[in-house]
C-alpha atoms as a PDB file:
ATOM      1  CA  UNK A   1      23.246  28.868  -5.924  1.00  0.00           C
ATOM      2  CA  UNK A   2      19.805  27.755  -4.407  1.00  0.00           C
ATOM      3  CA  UNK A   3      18.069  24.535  -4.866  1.00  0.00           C
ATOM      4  CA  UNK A   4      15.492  26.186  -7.418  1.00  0.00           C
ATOM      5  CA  UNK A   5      18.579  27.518  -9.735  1.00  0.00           C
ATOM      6  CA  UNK A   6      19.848  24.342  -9.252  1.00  0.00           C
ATOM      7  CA  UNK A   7      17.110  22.487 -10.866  1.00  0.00           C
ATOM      8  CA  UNK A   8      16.565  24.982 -13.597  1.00  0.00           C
ATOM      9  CA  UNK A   9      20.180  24.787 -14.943  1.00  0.00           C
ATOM     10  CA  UNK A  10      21.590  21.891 -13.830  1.00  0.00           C
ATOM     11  CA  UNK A  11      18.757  19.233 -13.968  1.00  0.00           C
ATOM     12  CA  UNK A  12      18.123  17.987 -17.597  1.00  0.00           C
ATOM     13  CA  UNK A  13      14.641  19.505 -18.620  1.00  0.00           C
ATOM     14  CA  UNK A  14      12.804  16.324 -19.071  1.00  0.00           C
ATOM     15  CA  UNK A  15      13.864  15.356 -15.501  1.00  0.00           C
ATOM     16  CA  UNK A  16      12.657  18.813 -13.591  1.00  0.00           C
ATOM     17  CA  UNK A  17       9.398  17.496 -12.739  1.00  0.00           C
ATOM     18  CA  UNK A  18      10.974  14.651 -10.867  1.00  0.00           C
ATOM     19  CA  UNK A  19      12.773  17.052  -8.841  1.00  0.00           C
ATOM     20  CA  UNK A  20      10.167  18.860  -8.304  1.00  0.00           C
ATOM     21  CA  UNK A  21       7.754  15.861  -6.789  1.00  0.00           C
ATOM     22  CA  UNK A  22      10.706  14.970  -4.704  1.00  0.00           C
ATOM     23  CA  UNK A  23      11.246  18.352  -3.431  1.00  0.00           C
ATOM     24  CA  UNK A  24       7.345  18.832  -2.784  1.00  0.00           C
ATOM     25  CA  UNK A  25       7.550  14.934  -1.143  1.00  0.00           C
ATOM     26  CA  UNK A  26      10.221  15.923   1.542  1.00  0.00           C
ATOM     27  CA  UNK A  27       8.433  19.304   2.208  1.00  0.00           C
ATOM     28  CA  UNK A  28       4.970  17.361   2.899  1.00  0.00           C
ATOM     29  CA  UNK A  29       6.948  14.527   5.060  1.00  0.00           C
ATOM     30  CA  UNK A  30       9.444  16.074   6.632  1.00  0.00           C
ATOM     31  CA  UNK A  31       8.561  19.725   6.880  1.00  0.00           C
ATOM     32  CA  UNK A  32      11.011  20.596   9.417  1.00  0.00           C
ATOM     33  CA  UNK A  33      13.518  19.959   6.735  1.00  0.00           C
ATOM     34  CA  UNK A  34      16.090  22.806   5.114  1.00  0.00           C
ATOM     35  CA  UNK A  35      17.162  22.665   1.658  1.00  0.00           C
ATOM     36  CA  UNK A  36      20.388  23.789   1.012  1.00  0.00           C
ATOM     37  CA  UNK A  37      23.007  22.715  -1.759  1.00  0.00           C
ATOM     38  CA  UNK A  38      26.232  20.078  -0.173  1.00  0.00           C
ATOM     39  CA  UNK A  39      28.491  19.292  -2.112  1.00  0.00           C
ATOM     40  CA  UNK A  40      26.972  20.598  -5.280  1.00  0.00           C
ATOM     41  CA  UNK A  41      23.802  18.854  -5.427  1.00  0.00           C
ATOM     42  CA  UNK A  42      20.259  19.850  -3.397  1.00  0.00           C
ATOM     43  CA  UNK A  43      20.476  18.443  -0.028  1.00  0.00           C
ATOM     44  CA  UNK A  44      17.535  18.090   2.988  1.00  0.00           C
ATOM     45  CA  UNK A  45      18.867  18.340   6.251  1.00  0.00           C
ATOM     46  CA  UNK A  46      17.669  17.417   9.803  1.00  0.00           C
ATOM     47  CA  UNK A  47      20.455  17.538  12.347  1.00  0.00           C
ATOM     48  CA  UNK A  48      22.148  15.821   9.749  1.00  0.00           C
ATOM     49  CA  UNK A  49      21.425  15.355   6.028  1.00  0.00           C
ATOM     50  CA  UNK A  50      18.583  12.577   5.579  1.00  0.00           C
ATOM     51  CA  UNK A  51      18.314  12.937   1.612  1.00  0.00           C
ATOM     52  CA  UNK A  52      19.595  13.858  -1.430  1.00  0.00           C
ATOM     53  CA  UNK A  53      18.602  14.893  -5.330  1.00  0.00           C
ATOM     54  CA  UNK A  54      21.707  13.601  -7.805  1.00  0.00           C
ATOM     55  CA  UNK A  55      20.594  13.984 -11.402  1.00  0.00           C
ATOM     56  CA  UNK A  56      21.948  12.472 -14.059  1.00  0.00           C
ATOM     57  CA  UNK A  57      21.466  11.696 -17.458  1.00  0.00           C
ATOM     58  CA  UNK A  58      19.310   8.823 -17.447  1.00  0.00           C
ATOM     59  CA  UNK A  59      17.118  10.381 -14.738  1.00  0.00           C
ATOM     60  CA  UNK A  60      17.434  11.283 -10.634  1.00  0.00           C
ATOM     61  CA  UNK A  61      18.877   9.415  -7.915  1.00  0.00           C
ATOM     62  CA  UNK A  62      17.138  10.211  -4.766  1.00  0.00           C
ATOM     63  CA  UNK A  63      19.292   8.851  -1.442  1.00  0.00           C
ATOM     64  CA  UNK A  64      18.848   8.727   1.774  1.00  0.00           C
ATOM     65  CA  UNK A  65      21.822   8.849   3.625  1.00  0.00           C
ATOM     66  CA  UNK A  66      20.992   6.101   5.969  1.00  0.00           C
ATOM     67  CA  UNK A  67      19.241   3.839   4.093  1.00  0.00           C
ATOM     68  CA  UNK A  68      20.999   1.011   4.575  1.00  0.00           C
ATOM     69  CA  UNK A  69      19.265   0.786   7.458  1.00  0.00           C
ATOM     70  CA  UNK A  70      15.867   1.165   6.226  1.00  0.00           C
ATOM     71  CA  UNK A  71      13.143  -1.369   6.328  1.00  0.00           C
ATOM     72  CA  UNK A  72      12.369  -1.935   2.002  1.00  0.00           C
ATOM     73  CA  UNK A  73       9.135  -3.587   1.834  1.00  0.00           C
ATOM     74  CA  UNK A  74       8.871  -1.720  -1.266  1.00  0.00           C
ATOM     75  CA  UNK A  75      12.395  -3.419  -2.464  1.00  0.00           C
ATOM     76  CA  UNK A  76      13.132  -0.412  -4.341  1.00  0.00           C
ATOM     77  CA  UNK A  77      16.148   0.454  -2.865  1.00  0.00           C
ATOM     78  CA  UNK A  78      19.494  -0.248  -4.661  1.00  0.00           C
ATOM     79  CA  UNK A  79      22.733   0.586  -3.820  1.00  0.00           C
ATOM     80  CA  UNK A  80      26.003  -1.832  -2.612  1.00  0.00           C
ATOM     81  CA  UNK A  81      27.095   0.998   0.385  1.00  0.00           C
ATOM     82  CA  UNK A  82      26.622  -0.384   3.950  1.00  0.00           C
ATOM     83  CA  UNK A  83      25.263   3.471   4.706  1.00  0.00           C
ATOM     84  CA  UNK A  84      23.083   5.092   1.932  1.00  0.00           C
ATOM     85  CA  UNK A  85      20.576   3.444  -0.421  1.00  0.00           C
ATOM     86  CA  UNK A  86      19.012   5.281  -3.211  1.00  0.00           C
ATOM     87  CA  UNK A  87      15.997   4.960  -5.538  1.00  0.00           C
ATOM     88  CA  UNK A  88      16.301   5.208  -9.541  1.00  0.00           C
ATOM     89  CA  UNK A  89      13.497   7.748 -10.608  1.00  0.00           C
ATOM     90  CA  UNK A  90      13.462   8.246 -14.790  1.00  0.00           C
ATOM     91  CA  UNK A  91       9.952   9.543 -15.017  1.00  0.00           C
ATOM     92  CA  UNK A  92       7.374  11.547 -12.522  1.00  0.00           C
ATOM     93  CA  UNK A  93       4.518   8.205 -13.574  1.00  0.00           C
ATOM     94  CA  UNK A  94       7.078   5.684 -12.797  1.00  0.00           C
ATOM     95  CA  UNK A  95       8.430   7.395  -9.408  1.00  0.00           C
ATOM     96  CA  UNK A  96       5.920   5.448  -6.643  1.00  0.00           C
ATOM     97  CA  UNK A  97       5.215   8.104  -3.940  1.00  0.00           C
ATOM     98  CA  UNK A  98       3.601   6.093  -1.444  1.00  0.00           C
ATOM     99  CA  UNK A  99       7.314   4.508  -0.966  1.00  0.00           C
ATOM    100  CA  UNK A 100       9.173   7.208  -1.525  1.00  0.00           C
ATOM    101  CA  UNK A 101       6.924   8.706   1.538  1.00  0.00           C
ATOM    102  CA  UNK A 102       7.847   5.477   3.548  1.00  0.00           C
ATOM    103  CA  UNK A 103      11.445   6.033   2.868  1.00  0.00           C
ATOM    104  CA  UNK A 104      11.563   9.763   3.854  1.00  0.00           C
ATOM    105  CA  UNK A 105       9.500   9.042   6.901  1.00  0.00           C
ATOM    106  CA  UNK A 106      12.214   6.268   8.013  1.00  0.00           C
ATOM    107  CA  UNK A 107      14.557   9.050   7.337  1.00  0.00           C
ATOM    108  CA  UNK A 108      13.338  11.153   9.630  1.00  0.00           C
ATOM    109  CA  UNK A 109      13.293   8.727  12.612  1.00  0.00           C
ATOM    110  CA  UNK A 110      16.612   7.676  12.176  1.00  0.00           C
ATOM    111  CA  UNK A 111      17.538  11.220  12.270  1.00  0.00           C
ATOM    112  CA  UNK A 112      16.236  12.126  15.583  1.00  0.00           C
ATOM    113  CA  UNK A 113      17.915   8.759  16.593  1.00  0.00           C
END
């Protein structure tokens, strides 16, 4: 299964435009990124994996899988892990993309890190 399938039958349709900004987000920041699918959910990999889509039924959980060490100025971040953070998206108006920019940049540093 590829990351588009993915989306159309596995994200809930009133979510699949969130996936869809996130997935254009991490192709305009970090276009050096692959999608792939790990561990059943789309995945965006560096050397490592710096982020992840999780839907669900109240909306998507974007992570980063280092985000723990992220710098939140935007305080959107949530999470209790000491290694990934992750933002709460329920709609594409309420998802703020100038932070969720920020975030995926910080991603990418810490990758090459």
């Amino acid at each position: 299964m590829d990351v588009d399938e993915f989306v159309r039958t596995k994200v809930l349709p009133q979510y699949r435009d969130i996936a869809t900004v996130l997935r254009q987000l991490i192709h305009e920041t970090a276009p050096e990124a692959k999608e792939t699918i790990s561990y059943g959910i789309p995945a965006f990999r560096l050397k490592r994996i710096i982020a992840v889509i999780s839907p669900t039924k109240q909306g998507i959980t974007f992570a980063f899988a280092r985000g723990a060490e992220f710098e939140d100025r935007y305080g959107l971040l949530q999470g209790k892990g000491t290694v990934s953070k992750h933002v709460k998206i329920k709609s594409v108006e309420t998802a703020d993309t100038e932070a969720l920019r920020y975030y995926i940049r910080q991603a990418v540093a810490l990758n090459s890190m």
